[in-house]
N, C-alpha and C. Protein backbone atom coordinates (compact mmCIF):
# COMPACT_ATOMS: atom_id res chain seq x y z
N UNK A 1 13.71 58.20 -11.29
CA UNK A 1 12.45 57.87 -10.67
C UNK A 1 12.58 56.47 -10.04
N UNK A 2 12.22 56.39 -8.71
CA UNK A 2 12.88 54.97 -8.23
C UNK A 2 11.08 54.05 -8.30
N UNK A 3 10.99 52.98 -8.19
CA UNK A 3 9.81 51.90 -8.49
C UNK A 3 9.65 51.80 -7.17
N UNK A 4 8.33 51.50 -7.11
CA UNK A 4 7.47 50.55 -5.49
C UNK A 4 8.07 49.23 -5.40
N UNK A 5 7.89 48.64 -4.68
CA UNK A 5 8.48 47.58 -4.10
C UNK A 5 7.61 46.37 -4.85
N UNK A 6 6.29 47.06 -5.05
CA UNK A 6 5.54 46.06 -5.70
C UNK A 6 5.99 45.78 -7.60
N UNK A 7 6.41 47.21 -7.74
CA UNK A 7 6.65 47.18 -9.42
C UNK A 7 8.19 46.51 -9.36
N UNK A 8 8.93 46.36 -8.07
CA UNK A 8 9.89 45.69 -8.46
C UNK A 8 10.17 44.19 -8.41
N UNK A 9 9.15 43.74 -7.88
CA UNK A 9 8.39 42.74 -7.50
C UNK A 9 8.29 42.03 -8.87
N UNK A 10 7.52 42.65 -9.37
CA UNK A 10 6.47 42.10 -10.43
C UNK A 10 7.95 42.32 -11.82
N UNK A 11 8.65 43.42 -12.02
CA UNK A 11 10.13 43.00 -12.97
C UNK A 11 10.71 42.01 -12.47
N UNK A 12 11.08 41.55 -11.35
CA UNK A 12 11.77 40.36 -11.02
C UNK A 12 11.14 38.92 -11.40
N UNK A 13 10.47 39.45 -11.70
CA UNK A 13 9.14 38.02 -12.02
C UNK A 13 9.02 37.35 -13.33
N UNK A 14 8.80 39.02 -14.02
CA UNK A 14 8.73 38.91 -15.38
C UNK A 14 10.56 38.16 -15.70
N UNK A 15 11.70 39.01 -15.39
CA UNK A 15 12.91 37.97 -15.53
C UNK A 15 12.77 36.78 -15.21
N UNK A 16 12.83 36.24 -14.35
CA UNK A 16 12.60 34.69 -13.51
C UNK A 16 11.90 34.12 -14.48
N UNK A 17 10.70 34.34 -14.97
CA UNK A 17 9.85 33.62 -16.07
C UNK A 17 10.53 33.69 -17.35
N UNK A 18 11.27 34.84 -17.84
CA UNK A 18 11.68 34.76 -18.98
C UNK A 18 13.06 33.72 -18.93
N UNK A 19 13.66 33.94 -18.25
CA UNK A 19 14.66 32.95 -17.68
C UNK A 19 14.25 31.54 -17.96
N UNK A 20 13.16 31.02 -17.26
CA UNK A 20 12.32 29.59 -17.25
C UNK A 20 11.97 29.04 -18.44
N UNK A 21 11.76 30.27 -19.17
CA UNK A 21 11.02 30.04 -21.03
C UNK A 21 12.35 29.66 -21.55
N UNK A 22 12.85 30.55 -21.45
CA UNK A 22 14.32 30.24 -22.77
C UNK A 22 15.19 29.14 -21.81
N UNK A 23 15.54 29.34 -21.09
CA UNK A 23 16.39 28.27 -20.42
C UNK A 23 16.41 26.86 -20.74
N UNK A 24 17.42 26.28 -20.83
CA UNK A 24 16.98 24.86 -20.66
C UNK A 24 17.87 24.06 -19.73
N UNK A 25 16.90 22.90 -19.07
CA UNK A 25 17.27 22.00 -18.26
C UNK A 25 18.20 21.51 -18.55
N UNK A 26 19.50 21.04 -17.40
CA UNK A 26 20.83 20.57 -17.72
C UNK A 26 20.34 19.20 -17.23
N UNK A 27 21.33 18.96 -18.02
CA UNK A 27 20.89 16.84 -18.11
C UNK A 27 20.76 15.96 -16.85
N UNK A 28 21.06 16.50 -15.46
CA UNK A 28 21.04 16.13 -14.53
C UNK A 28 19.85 15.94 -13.86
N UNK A 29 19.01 16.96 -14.38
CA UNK A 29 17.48 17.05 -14.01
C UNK A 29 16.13 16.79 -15.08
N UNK A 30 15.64 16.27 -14.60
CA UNK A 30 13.95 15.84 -15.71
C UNK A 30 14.33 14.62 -16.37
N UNK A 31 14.00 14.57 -17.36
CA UNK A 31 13.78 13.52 -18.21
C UNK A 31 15.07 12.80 -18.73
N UNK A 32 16.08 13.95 -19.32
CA UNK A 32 17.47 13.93 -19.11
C UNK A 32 18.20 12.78 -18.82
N UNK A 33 18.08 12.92 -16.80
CA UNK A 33 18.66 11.82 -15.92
C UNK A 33 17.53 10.47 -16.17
N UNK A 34 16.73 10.42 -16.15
CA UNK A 34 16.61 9.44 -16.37
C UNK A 34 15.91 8.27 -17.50
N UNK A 35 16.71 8.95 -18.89
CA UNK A 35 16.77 8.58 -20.07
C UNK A 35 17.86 7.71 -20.15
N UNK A 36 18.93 8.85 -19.70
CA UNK A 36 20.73 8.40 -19.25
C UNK A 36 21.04 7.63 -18.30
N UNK A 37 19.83 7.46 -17.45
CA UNK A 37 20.22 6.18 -15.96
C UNK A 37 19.66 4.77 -16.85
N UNK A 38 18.38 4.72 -17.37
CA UNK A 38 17.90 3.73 -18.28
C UNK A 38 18.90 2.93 -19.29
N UNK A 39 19.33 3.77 -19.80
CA UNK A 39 20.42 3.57 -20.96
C UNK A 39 21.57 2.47 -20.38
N UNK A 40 21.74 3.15 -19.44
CA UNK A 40 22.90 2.55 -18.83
C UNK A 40 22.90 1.27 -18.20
N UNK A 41 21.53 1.40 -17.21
CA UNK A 41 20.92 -0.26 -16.70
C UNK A 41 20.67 -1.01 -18.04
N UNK A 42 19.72 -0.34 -19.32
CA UNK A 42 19.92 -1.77 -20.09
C UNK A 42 21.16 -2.22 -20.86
N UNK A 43 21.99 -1.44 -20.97
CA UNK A 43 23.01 -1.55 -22.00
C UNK A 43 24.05 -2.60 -20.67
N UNK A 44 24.13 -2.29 -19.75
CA UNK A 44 24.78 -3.01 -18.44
C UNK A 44 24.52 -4.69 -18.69
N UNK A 45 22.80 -4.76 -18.26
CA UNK A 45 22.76 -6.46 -18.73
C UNK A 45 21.29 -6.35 -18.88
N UNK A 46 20.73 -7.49 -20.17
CA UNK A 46 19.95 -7.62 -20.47
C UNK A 46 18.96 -8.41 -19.58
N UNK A 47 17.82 -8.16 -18.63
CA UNK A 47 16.86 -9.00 -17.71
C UNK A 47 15.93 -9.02 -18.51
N UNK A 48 15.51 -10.16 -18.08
CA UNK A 48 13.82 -11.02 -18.78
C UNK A 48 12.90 -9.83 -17.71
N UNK A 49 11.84 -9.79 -18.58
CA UNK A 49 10.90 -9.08 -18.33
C UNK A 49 9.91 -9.89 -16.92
N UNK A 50 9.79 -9.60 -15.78
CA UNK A 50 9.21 -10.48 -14.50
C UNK A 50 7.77 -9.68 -13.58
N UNK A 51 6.86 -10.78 -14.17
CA UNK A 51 5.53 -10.25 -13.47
C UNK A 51 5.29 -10.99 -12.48
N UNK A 52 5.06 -10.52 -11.26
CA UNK A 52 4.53 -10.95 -10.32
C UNK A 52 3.35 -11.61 -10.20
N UNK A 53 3.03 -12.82 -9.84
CA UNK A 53 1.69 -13.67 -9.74
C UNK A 53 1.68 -14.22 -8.44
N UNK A 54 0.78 -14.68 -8.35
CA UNK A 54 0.10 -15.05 -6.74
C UNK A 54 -0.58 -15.82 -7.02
N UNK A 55 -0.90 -17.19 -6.43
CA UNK A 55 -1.67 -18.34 -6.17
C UNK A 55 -1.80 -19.34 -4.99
N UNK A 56 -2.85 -19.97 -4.71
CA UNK A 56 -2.84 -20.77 -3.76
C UNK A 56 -2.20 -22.04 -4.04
N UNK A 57 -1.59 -22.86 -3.21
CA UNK A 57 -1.35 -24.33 -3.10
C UNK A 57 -0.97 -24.81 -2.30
N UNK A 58 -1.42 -26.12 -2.43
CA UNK A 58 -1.23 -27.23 -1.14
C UNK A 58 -0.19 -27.07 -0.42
N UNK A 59 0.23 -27.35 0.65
CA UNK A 59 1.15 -27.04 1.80
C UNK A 59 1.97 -28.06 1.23
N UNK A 60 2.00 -29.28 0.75
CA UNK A 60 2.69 -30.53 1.02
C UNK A 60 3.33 -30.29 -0.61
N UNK A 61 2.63 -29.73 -1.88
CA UNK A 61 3.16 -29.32 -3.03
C UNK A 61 4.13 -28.22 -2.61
N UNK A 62 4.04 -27.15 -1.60
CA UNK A 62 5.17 -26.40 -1.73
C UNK A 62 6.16 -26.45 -0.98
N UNK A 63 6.19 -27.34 0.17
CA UNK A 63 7.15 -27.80 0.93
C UNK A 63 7.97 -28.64 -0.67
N UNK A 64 7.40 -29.32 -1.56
CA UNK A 64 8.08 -30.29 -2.32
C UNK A 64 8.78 -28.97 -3.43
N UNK A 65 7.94 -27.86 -3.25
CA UNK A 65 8.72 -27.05 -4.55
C UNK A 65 10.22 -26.51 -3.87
N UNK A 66 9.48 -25.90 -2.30
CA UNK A 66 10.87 -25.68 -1.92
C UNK A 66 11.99 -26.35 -1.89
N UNK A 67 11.89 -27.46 -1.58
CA UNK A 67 13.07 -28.79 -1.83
C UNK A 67 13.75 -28.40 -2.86
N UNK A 68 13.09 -28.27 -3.89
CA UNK A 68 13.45 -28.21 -5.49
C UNK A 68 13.98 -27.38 -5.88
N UNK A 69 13.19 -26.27 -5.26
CA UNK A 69 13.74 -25.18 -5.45
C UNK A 69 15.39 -24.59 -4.91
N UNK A 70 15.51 -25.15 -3.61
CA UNK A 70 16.97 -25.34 -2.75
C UNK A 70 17.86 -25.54 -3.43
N UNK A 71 17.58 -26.46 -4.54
CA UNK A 71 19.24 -26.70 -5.13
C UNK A 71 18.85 -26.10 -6.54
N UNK A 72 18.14 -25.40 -7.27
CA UNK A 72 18.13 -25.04 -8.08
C UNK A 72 18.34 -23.60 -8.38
N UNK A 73 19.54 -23.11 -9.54
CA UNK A 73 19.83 -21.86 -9.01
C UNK A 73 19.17 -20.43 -9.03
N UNK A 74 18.02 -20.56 -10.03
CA UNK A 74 17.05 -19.41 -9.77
C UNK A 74 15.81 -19.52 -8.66
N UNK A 75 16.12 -20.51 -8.02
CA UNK A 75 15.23 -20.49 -6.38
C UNK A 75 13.83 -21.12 -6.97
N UNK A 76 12.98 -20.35 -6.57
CA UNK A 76 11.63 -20.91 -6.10
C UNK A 76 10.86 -20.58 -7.94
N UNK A 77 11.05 -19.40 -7.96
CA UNK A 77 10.76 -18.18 -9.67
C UNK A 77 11.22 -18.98 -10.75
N UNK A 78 12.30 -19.85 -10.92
CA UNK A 78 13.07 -20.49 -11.75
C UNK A 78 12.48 -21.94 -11.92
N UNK A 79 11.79 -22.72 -10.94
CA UNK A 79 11.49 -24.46 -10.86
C UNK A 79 9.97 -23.80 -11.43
N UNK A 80 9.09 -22.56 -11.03
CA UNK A 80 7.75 -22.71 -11.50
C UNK A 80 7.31 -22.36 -12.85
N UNK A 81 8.51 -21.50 -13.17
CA UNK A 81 8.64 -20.72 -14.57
C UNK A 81 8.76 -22.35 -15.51
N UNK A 82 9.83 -23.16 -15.24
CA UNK A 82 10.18 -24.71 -15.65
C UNK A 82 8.89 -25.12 -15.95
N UNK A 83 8.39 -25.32 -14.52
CA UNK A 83 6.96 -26.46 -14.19
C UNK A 83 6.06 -25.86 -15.10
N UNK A 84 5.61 -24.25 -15.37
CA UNK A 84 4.66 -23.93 -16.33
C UNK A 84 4.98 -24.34 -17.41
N UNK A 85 6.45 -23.95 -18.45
CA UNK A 85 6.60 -24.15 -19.45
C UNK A 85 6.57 -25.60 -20.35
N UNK A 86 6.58 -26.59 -19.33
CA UNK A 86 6.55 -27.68 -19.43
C UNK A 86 5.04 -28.30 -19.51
N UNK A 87 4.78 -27.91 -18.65
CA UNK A 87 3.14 -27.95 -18.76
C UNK A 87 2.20 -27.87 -20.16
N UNK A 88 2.64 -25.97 -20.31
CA UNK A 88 2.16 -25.87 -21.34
C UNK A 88 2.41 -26.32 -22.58
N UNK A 89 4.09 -27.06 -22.55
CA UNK A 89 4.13 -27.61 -24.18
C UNK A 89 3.83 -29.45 -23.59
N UNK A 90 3.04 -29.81 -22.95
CA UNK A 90 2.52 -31.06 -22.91
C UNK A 90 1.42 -31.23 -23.49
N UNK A 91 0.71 -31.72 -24.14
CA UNK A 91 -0.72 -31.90 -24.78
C UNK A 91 -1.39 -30.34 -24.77
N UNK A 92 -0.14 -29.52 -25.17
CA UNK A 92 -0.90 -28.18 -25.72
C UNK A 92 -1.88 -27.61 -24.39
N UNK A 93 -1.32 -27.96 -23.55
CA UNK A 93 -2.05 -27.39 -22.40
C UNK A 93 -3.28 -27.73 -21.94
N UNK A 94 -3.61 -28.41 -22.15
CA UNK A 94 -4.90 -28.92 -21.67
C UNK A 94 -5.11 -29.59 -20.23
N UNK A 95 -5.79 -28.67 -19.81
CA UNK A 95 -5.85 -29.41 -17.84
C UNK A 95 -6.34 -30.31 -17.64
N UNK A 96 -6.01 -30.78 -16.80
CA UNK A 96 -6.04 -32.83 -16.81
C UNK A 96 -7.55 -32.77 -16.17
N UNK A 97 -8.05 -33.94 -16.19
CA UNK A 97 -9.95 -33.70 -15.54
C UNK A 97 -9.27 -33.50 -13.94
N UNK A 98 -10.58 -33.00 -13.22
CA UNK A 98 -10.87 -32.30 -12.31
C UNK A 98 -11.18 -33.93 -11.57
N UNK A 99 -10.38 -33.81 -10.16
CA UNK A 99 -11.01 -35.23 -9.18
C UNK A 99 -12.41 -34.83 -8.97
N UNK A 100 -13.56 -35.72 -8.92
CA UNK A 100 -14.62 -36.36 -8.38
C UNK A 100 -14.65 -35.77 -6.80
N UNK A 101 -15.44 -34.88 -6.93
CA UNK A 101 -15.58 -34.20 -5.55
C UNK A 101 -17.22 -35.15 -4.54
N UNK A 102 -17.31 -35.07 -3.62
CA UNK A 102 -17.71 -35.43 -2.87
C UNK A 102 -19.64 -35.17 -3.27
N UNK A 103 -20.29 -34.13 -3.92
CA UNK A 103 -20.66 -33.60 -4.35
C UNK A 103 -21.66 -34.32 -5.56
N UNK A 104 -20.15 -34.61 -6.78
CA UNK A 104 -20.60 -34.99 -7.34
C UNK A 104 -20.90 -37.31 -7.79
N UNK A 105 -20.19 -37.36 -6.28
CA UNK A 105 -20.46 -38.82 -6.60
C UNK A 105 -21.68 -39.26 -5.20
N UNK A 106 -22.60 -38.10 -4.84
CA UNK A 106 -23.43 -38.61 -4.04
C UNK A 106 -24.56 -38.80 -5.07
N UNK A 107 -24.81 -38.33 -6.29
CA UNK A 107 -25.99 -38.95 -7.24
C UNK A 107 -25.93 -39.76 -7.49
């Protein structure tokens, strides 16, 4: 007895799926590759963990960082990472008073 095109349809399907269930992914694909690419970048070399920040400053302060930064060998990321850490172990961090704005010395 030969099948419709549709009932052969629908067995090819049911294989393909049963295939998908039991099967398993070869390490090249999913999670696999890139468990095994991870592994490999950290075991390669250990990097400091680096968040991106953004701030404003004076034109004439960063012309002076760049200077600084020129001969120093982690660049610009390396003199501010310095300048914070230094900062913060100076009087425990405490921000220096605020200049006398225009504002407040007309009372």
């Amino acid at each position: 007895m030969s099948m419709k095109k549709t009932d052969l349809e629908k067995h090819l399907a049911k294989k393909l799926d049963g295939r998908m269930k039991s099967g398993i992914a070869p390490q090249r694909f999913g999670k696999g590759s890139a468990a095994a690419a991870h592994g490999e970048r950290k075991a390669g070399k250990a990097v400091a963990r680096l968040v991106p920040v953004a701030c404003r400053l004076p034109a004439e302060l960063v012309a002076r960082l760049r200077e600084r930064a020129s001969s120093c060998e982690g660049g610009m990321s390396a003199v501010l990472a310095q300048a914070a850490e230094q900062w913060l172990a100076s009087a425990a961090g405490t921000p220096p008073a605020a200049p006398p704005t225009a504002s407040s010395q007309a009372v």
